[in-house]
PDB file of N, CA and C in Angstrom:
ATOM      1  N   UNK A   1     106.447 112.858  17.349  1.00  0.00           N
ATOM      2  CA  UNK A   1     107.131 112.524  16.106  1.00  0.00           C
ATOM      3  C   UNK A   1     107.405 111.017  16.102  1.00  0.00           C
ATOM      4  N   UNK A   2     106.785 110.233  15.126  1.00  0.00           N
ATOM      5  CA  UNK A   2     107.245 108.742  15.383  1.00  0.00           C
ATOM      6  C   UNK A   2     108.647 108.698  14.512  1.00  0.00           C
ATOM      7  N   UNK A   3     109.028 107.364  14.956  1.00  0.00           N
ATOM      8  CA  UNK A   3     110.754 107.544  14.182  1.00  0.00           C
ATOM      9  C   UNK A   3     110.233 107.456  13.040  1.00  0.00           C
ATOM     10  N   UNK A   4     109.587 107.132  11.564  1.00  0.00           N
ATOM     11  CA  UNK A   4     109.203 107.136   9.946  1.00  0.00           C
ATOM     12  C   UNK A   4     109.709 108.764  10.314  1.00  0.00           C
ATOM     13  N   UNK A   5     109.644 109.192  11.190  1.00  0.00           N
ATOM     14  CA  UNK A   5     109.884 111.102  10.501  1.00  0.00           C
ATOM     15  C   UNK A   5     111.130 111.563  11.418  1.00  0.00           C
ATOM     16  N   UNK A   6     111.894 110.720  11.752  1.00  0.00           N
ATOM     17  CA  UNK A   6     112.833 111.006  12.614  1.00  0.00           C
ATOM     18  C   UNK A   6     113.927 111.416  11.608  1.00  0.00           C
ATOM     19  N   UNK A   7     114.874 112.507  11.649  1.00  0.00           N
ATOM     20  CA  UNK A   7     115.767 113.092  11.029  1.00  0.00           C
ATOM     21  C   UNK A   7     116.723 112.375  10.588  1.00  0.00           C
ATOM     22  N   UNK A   8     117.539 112.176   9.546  1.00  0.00           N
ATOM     23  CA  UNK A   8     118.780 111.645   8.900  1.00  0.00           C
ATOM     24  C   UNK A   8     119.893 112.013   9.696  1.00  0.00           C
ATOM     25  N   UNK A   9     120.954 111.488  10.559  1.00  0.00           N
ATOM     26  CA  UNK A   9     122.151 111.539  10.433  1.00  0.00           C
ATOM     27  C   UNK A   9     123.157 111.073  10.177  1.00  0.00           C
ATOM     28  N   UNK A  10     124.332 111.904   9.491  1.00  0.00           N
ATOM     29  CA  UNK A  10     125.606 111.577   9.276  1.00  0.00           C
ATOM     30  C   UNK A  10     126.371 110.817  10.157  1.00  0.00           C
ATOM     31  N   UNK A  11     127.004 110.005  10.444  1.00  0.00           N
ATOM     32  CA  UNK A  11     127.934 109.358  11.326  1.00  0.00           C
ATOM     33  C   UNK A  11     129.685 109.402  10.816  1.00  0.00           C
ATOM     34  N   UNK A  12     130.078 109.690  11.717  1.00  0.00           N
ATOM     35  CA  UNK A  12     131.770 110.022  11.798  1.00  0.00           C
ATOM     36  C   UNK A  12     132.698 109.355  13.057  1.00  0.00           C
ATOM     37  N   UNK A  13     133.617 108.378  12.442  1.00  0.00           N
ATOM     38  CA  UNK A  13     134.009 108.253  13.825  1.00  0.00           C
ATOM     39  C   UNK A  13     135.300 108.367  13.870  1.00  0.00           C
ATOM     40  N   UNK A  14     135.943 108.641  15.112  1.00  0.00           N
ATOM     41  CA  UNK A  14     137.824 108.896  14.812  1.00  0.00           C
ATOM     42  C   UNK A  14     138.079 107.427  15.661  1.00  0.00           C
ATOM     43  N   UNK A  15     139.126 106.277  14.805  1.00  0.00           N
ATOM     44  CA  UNK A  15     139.255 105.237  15.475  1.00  0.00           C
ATOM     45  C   UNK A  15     140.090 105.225  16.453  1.00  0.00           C
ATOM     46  N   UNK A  16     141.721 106.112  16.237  1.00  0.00           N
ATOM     47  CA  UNK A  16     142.538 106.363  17.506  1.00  0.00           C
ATOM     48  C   UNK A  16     142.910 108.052  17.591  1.00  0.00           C
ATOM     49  N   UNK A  17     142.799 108.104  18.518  1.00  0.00           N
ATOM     50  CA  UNK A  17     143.425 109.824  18.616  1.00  0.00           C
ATOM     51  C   UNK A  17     144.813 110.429  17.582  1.00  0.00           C
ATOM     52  N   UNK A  18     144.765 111.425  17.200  1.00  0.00           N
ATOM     53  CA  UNK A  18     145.756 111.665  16.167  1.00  0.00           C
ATOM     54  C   UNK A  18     144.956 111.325  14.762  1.00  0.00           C
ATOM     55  N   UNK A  19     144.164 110.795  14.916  1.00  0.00           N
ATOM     56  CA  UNK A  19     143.784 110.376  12.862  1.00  0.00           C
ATOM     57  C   UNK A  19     142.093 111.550  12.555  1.00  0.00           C
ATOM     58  N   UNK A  20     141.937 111.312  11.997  1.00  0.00           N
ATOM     59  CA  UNK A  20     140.598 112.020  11.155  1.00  0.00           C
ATOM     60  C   UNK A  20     139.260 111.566  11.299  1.00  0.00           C
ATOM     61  N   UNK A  21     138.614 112.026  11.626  1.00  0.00           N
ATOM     62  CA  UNK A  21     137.413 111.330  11.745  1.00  0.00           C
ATOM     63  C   UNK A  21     136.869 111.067  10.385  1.00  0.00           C
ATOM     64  N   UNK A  22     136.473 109.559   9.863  1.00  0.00           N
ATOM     65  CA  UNK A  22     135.858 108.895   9.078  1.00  0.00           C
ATOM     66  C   UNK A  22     134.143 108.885   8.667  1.00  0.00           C
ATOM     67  N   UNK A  23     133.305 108.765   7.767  1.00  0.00           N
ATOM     68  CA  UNK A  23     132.623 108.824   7.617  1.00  0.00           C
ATOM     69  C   UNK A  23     131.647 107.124   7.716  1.00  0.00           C
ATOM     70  N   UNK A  24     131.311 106.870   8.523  1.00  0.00           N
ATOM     71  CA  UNK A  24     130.979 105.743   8.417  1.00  0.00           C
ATOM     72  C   UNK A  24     129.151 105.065   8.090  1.00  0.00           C
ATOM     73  N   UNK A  25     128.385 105.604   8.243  1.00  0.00           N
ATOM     74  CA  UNK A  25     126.954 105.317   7.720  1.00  0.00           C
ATOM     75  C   UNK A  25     125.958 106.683   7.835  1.00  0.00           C
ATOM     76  N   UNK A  26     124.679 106.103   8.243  1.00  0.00           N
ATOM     77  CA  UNK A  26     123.982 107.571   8.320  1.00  0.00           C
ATOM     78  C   UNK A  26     122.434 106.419   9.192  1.00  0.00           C
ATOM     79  N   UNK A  27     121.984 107.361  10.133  1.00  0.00           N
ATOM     80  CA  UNK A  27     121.288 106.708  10.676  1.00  0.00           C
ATOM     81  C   UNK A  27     119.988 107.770  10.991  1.00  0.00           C
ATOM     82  N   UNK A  28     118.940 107.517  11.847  1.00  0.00           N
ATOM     83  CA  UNK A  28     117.885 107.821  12.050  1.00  0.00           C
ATOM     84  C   UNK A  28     117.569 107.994  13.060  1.00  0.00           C
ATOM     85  N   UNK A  29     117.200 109.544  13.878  1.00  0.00           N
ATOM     86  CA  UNK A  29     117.573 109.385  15.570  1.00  0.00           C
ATOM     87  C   UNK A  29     116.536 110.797  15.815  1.00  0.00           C
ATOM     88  N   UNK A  30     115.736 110.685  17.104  1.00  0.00           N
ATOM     89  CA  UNK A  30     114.533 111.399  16.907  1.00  0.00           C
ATOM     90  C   UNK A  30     115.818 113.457  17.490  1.00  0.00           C
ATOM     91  N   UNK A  31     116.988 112.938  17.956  1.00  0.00           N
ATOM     92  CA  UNK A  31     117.878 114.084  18.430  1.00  0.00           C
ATOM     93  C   UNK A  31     119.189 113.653  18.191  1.00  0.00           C
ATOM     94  N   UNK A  32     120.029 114.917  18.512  1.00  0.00           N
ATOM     95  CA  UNK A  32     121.425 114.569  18.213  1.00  0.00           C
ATOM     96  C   UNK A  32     122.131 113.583  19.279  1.00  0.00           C
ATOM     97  N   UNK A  33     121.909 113.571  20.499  1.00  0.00           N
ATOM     98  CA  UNK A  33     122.115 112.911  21.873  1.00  0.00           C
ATOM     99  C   UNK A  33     121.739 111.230  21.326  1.00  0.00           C
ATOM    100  N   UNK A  34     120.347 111.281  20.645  1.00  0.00           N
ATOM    101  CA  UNK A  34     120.240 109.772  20.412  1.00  0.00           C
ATOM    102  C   UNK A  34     120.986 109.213  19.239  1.00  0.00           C
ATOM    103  N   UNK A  35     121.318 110.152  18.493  1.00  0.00           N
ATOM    104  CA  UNK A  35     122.267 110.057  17.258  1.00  0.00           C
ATOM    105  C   UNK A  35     123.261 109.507  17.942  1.00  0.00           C
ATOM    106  N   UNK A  36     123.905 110.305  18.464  1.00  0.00           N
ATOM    107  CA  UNK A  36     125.094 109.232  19.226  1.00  0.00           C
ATOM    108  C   UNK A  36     125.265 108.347  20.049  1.00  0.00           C
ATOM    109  N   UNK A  37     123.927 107.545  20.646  1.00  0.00           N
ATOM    110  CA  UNK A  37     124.501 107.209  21.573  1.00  0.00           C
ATOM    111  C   UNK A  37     123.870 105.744  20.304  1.00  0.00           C
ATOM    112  N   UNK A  38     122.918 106.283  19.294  1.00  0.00           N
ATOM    113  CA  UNK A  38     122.926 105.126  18.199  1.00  0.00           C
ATOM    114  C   UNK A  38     123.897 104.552  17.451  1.00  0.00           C
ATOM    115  N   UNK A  39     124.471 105.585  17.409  1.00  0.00           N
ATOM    116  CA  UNK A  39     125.993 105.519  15.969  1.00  0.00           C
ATOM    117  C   UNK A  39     126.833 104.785  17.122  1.00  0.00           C
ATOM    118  N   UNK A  40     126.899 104.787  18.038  1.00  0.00           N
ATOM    119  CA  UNK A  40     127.859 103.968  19.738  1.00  0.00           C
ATOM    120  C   UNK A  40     127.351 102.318  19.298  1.00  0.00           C
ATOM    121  N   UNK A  41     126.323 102.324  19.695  1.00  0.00           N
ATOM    122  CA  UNK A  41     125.614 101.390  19.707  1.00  0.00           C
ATOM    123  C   UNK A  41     125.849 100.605  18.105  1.00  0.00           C
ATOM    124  N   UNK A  42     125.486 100.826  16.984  1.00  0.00           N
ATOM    125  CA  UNK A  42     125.843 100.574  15.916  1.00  0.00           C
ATOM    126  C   UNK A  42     126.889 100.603  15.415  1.00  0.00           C
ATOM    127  N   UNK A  43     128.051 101.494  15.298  1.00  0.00           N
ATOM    128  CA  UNK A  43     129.491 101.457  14.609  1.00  0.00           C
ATOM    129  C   UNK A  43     130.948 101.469  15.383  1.00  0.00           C
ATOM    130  N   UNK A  44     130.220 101.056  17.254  1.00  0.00           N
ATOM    131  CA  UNK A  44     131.709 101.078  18.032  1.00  0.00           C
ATOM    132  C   UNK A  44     131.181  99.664  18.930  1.00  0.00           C
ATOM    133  N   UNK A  45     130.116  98.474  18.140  1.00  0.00           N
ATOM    134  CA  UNK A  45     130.256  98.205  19.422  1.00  0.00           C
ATOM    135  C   UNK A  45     131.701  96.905  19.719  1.00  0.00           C
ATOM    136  N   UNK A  46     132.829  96.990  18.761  1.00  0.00           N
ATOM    137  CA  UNK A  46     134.245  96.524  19.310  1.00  0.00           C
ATOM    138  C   UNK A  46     135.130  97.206  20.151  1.00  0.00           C
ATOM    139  N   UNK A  47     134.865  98.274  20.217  1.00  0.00           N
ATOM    140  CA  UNK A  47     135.975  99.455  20.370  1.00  0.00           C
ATOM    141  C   UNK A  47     136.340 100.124  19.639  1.00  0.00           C
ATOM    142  N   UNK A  48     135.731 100.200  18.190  1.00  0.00           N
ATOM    143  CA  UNK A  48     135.980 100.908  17.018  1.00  0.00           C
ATOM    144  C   UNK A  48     136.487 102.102  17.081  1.00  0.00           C
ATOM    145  N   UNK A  49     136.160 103.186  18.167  1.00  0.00           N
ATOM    146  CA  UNK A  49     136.055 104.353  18.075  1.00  0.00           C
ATOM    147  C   UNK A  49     136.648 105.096  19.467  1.00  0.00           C
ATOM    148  N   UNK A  50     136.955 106.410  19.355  1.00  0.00           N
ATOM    149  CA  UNK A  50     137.698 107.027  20.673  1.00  0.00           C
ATOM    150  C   UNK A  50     136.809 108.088  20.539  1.00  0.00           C
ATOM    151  N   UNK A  51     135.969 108.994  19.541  1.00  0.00           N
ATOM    152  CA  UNK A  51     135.270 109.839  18.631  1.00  0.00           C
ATOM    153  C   UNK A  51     134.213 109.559  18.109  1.00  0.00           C
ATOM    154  N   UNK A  52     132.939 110.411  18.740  1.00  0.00           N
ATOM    155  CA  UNK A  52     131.526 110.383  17.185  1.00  0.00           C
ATOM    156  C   UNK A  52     131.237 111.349  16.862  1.00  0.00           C
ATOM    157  N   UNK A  53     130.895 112.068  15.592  1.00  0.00           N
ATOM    158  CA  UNK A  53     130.280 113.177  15.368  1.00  0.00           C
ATOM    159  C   UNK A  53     128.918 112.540  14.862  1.00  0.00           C
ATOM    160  N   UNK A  54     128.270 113.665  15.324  1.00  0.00           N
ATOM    161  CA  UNK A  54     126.488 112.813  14.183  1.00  0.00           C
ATOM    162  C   UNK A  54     126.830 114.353  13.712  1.00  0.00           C
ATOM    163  N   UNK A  55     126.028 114.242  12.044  1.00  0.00           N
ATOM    164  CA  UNK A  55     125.925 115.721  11.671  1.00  0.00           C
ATOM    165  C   UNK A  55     124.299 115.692  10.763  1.00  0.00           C
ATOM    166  N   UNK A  56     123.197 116.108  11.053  1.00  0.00           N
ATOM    167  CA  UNK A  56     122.272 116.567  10.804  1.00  0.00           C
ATOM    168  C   UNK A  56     122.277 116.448   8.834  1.00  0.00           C
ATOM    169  N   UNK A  57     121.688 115.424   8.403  1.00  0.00           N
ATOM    170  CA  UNK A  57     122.120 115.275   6.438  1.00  0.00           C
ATOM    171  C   UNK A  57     121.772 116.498   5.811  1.00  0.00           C
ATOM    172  N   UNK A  58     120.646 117.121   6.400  1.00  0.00           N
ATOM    173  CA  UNK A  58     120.317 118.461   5.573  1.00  0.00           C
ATOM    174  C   UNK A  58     121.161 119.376   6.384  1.00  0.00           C
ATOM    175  N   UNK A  59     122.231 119.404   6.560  1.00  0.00           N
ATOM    176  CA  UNK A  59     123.579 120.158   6.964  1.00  0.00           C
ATOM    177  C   UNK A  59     124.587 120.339   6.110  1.00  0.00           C
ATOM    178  N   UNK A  60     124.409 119.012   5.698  1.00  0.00           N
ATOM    179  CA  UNK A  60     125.666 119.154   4.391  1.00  0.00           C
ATOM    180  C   UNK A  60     125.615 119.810   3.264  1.00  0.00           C
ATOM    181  N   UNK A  61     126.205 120.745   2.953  1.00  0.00           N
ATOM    182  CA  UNK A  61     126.147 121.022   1.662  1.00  0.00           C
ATOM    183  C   UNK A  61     127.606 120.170   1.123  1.00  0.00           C
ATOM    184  N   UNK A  62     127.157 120.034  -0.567  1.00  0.00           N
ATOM    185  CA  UNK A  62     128.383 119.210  -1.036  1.00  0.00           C
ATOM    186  C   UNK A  62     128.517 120.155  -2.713  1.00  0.00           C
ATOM    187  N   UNK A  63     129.901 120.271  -3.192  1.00  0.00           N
ATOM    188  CA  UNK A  63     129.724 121.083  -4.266  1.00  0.00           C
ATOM    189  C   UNK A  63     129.558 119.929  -5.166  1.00  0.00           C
ATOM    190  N   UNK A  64     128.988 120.173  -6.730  1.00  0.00           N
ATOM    191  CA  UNK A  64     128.736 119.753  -7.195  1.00  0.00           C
ATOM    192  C   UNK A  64     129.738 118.780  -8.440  1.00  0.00           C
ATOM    193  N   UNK A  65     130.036 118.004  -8.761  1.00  0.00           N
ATOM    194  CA  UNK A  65     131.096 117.177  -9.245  1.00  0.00           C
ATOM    195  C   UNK A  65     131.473 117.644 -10.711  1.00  0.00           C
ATOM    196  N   UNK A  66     130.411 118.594 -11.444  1.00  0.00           N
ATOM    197  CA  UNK A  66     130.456 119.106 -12.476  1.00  0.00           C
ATOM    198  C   UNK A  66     131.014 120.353 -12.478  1.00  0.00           C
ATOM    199  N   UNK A  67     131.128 120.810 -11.113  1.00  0.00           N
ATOM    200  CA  UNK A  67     132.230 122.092 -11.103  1.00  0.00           C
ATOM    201  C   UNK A  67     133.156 121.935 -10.167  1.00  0.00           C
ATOM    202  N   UNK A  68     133.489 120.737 -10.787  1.00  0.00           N
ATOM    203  CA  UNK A  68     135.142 120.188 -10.268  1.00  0.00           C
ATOM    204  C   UNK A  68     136.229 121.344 -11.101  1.00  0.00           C
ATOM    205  N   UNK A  69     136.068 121.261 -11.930  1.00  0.00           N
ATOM    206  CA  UNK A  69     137.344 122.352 -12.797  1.00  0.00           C
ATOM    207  C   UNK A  69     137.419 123.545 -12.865  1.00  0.00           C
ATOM    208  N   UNK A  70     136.413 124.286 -12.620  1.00  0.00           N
ATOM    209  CA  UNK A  70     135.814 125.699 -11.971  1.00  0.00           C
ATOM    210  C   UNK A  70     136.684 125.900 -10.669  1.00  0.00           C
ATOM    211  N   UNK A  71     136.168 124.880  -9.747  1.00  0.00           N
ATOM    212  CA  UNK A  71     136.106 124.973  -8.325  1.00  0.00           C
ATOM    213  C   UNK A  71     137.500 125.015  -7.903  1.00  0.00           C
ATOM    214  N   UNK A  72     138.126 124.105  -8.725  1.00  0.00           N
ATOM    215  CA  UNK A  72     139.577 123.972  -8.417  1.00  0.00           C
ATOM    216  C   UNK A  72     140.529 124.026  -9.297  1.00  0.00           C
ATOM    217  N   UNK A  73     140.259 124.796 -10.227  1.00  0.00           N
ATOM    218  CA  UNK A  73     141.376 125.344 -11.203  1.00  0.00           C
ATOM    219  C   UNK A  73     142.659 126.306 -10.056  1.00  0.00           C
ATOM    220  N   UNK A  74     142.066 127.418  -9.677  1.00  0.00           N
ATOM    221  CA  UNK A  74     142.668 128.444  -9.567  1.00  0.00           C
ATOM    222  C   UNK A  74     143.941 127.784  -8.065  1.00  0.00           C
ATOM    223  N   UNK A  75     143.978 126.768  -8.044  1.00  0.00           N
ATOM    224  CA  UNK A  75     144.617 125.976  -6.945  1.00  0.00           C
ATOM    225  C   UNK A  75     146.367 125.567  -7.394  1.00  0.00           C
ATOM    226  N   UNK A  76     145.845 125.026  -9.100  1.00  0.00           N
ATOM    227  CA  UNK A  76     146.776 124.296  -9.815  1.00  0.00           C
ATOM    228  C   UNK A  76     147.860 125.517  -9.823  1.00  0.00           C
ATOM    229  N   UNK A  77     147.723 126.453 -10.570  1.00  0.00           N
ATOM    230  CA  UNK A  77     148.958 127.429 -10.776  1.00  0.00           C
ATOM    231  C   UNK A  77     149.707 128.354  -9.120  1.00  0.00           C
ATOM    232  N   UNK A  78     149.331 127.498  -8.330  1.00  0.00           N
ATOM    233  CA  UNK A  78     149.903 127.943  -6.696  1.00  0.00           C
ATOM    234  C   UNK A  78     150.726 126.639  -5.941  1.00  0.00           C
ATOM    235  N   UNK A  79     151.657 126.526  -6.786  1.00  0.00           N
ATOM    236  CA  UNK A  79     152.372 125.309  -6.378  1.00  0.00           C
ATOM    237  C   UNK A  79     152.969 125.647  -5.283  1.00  0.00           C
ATOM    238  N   UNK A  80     153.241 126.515  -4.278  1.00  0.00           N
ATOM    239  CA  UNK A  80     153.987 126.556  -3.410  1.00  0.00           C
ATOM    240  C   UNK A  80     152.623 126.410  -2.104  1.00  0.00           C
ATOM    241  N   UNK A  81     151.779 125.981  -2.653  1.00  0.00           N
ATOM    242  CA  UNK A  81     150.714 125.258  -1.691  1.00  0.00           C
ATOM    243  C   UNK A  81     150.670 123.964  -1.572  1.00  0.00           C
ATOM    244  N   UNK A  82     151.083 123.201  -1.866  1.00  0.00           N
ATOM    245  CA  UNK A  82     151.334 121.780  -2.359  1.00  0.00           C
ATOM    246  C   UNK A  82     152.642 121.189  -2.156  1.00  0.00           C
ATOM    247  N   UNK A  83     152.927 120.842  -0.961  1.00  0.00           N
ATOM    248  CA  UNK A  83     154.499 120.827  -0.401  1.00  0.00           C
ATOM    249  C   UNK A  83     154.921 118.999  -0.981  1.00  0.00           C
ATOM    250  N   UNK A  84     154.422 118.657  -2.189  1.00  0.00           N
ATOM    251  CA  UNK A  84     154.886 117.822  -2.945  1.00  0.00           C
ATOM    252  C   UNK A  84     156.654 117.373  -2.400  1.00  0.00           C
ATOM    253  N   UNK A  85     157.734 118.562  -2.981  1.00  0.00           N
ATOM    254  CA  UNK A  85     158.887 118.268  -2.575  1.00  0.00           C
ATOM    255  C   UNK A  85     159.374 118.001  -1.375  1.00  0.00           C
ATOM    256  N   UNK A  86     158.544 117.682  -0.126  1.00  0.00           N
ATOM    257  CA  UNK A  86     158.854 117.912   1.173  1.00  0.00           C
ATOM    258  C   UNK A  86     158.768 116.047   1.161  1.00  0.00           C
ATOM    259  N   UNK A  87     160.480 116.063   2.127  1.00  0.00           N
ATOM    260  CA  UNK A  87     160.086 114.079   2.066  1.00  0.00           C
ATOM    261  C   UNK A  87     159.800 114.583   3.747  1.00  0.00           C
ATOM    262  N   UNK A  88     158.960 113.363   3.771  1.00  0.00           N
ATOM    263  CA  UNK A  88     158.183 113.262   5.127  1.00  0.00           C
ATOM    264  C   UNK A  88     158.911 111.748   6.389  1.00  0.00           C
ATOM    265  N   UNK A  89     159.672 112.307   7.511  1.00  0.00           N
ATOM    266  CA  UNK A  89     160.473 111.454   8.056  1.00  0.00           C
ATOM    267  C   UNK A  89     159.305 110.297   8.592  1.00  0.00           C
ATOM    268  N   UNK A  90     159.993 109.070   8.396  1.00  0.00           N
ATOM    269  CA  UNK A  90     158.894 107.543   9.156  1.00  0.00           C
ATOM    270  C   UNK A  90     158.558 108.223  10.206  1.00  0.00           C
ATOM    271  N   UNK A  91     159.075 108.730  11.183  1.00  0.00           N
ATOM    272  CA  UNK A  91     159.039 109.061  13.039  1.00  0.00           C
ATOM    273  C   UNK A  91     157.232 109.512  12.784  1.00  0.00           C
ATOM    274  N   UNK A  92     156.717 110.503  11.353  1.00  0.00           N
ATOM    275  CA  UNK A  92     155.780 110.997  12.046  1.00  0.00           C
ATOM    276  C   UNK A  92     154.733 110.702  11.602  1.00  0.00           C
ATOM    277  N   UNK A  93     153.967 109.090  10.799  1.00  0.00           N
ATOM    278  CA  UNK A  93     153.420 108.580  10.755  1.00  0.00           C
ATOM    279  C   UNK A  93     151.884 109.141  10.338  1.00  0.00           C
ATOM    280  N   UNK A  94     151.027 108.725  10.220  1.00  0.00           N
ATOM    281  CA  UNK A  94     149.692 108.902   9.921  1.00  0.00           C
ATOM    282  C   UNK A  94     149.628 110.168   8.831  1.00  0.00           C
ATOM    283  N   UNK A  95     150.179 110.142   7.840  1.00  0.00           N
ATOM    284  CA  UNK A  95     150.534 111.327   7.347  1.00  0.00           C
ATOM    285  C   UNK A  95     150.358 110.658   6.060  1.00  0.00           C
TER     286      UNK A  95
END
């Protein structure tokens, strides 16, 4: 397989422990092993990162933006999912 046919991946990285992993480019890697040690090589080489995920692009499914109001209607009338009224103390940060 020359790399022109080498697979798409997603790149994700978590910058400090405790936060979310981020979505940061998408790269080209003949396996998942070289996926990461590319996305290393490319998006940590300061220390950027504590975390990589590579995720395979034809993995993703994504819903579609036109059934935004479909998709997430039935959410709105369940307000006791949505802890809006809750104040959140400084102590617990990243939030």
């Amino acid at each position: 397989m020359s790399n022109q046919n080498w697979p798409l991946f997603e790149v994700f990285i978590r910058s400090k422990n405790g936060l979310s992993h981020k979505h940061v480019g998408s790269l080209h890697a003949a396996d998942a092993a070289m996926a990461i040690e590319n996305a290393r090589d490319v998006y940590c080489r300061r220390n950027e990162g504590v975390s990589i995920w590579v995720v395979p692009s034809t993995q993703i499914v994504a819903s579609d933006p036109e059934d935004a109001e479909a998709l997430y209607e039935p959410a709105k009338d369940k307000i006791y999912r949505h802890p809006t009224f809750y104040t959140v103390p400084d102590e617990v940060g990243h939030m």
